[in-house]
N, C-alpha and C. Protein backbone atom coordinates (compact mmCIF):
# COMPACT_ATOMS: atom_id res chain seq x y z
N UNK A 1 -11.29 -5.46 -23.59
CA UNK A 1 -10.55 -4.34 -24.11
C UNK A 1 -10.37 -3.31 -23.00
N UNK A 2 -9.59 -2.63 -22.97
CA UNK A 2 -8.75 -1.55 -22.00
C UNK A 2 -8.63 -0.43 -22.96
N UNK A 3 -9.03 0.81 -22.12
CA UNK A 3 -8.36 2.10 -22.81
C UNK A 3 -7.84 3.03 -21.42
N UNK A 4 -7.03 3.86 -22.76
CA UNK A 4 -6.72 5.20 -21.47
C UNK A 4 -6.81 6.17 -21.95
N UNK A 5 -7.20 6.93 -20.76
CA UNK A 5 -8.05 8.49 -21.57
C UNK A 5 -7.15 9.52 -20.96
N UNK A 6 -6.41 10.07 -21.52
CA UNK A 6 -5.23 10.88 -20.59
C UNK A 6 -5.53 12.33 -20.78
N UNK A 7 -4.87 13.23 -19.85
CA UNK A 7 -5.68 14.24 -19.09
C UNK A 7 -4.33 15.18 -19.96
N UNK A 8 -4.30 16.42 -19.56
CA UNK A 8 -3.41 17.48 -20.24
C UNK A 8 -2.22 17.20 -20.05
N UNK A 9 -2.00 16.40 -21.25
CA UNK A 9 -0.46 16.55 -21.29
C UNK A 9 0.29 17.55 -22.05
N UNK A 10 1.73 17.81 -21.79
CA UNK A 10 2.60 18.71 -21.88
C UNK A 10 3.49 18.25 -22.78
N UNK A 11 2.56 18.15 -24.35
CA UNK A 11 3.35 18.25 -25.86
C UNK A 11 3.89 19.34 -26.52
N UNK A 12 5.12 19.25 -27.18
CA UNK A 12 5.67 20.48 -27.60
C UNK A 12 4.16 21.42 -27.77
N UNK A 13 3.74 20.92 -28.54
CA UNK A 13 2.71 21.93 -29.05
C UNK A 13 1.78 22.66 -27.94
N UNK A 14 1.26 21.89 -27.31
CA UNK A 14 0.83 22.59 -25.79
C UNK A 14 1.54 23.34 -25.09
N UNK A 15 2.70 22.87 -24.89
CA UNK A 15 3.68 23.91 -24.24
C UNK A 15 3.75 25.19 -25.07
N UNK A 16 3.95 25.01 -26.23
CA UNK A 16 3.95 26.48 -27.41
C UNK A 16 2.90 26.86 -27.64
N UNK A 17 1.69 26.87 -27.21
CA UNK A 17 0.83 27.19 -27.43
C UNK A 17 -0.25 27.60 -26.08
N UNK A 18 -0.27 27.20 -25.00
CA UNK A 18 -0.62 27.71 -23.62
C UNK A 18 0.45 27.98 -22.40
N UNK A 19 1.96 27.31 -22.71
CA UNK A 19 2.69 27.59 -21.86
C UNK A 19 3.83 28.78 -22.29
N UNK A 20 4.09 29.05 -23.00
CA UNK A 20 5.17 29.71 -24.00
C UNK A 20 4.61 31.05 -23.88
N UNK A 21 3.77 31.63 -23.91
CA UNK A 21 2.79 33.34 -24.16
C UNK A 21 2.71 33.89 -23.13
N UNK A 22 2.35 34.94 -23.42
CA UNK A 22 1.84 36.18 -22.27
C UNK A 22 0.92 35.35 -21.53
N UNK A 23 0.10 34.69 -21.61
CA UNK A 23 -1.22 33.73 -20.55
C UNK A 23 -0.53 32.69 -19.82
N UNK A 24 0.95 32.19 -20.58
CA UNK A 24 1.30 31.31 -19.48
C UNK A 24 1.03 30.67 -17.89
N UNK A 25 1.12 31.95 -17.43
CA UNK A 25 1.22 31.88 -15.82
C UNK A 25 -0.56 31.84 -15.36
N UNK A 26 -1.49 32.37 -16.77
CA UNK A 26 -2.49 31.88 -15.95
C UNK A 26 -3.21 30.66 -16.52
N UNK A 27 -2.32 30.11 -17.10
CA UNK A 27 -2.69 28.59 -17.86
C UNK A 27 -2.30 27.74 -17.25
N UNK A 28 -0.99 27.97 -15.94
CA UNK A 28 -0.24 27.24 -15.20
C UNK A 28 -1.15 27.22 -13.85
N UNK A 29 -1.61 28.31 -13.42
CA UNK A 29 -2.26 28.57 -12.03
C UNK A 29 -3.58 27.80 -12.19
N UNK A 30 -4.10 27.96 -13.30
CA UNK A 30 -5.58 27.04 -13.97
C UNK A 30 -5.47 25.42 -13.68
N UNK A 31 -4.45 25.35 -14.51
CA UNK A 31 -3.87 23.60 -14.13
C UNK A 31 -3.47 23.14 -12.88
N UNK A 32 -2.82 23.75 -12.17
CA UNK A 32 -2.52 23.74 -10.44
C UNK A 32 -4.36 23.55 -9.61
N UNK A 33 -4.76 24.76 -10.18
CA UNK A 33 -5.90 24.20 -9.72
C UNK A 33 -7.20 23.38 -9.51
N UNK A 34 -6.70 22.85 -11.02
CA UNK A 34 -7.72 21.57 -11.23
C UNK A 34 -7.13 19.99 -10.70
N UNK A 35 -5.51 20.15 -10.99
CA UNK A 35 -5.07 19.05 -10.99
C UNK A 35 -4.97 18.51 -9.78
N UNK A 36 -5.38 17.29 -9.20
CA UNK A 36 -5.18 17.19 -7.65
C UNK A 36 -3.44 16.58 -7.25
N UNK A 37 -2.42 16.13 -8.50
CA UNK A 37 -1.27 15.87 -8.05
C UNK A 37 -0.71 16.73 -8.94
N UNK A 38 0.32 18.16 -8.68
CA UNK A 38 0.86 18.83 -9.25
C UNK A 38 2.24 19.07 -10.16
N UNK A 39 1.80 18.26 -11.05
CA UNK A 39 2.52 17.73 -11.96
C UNK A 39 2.35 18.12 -13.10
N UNK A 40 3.31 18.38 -14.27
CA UNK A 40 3.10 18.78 -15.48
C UNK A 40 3.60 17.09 -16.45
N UNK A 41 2.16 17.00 -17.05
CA UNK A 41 2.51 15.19 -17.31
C UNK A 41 3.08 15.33 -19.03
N UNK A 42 3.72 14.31 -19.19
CA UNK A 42 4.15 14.38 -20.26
C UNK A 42 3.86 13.03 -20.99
N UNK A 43 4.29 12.61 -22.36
CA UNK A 43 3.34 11.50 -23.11
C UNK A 43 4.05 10.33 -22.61
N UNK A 44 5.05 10.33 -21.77
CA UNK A 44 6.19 9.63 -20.84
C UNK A 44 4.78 8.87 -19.93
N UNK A 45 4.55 9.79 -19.13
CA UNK A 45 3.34 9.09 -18.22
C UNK A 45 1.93 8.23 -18.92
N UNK A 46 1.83 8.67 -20.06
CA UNK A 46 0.39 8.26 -20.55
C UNK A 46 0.96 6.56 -21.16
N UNK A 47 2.03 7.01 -21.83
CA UNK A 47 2.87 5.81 -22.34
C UNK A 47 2.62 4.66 -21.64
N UNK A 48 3.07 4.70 -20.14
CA UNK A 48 3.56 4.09 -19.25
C UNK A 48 2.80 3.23 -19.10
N UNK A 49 1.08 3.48 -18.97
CA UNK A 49 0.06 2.82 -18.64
C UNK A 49 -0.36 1.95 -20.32
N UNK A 50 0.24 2.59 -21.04
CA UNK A 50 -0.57 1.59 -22.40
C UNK A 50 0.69 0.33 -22.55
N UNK A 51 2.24 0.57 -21.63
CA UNK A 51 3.04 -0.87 -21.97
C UNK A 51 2.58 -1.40 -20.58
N UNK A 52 1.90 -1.05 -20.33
CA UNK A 52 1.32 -2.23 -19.00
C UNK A 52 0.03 -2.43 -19.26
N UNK A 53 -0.66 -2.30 -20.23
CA UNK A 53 -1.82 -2.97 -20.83
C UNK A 53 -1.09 -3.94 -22.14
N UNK A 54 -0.09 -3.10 -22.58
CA UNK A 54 0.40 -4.34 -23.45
C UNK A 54 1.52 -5.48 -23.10
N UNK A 55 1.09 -4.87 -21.46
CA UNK A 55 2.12 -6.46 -21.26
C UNK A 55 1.59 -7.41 -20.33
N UNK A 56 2.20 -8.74 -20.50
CA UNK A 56 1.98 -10.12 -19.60
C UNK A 56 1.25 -9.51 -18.09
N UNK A 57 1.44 -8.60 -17.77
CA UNK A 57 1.56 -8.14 -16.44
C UNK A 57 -0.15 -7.64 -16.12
N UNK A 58 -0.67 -7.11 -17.14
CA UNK A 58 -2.48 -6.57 -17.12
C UNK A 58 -2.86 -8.36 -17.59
N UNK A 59 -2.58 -9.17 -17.66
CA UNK A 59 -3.47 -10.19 -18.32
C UNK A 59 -4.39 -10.35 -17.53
N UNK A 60 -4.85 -10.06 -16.85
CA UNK A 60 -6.20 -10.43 -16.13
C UNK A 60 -7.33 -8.99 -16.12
N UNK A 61 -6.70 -7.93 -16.81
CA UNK A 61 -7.30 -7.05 -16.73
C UNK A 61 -8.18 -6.81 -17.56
N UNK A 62 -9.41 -6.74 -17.83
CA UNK A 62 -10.49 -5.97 -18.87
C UNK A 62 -11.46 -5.15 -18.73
N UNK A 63 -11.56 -4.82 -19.64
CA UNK A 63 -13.09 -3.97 -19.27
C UNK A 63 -12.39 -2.63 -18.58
N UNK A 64 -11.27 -1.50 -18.37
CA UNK A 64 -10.71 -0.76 -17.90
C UNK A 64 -10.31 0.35 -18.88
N UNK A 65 -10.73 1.49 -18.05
CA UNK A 65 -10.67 2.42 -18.98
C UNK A 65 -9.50 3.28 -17.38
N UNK A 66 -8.49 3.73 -17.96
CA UNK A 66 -7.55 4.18 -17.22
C UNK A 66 -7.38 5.49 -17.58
N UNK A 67 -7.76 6.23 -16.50
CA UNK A 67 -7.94 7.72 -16.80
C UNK A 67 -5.97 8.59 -16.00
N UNK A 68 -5.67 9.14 -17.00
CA UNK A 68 -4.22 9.54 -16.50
C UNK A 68 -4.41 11.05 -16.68
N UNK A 69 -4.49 11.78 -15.85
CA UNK A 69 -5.18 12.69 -15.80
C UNK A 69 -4.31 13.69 -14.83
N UNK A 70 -3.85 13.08 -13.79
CA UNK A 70 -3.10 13.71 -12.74
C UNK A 70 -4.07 14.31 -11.62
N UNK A 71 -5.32 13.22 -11.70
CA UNK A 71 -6.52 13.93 -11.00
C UNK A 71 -7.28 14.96 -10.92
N UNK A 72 -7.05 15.07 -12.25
CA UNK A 72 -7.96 16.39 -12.89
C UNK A 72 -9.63 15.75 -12.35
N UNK A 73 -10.15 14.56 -12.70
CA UNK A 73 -11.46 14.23 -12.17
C UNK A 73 -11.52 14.04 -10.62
N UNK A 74 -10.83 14.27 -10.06
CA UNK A 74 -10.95 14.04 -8.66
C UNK A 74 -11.39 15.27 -7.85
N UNK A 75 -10.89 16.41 -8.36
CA UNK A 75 -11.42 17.72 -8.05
C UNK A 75 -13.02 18.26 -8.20
């Protein structure tokens, strides 16, 4: 079995709710600084990695836990 554990993504609701307000800019500078590739990820990216666990293409893969994160753990 395979999972993926994905890091802050940028759902309507997140966006309306830490990006949208007066704190915006320091919810943005927060994320810049954790994230080690500066990117605002969306469920586009997290997606991406679960049709390549569900396809022909991971068959040799197990035991993987795929962290999409944008290198939030790398910091």
């Amino acid at each position: 079995m395979n999972t993926v554990s994905p890091g802050w993504v940028f759902t309507e609701r997140q966006v309306e709710e830490y990006f949208a307000g007066p704190q915006a800019a320091k919810f943005l500078d927060y994320l810049a600084q954790q994230q080690a590739i500066r990117i605002k990820m969306s469920s586009g990216d997290v997606a991406n990695h679960v049709v390549f666990y569900l396809s022909e293409v991971s068959r040799a893969s197990t035991g993987h836990n795929c962290v999409v994160d944008g290198g939030w753990l790398l910091e």
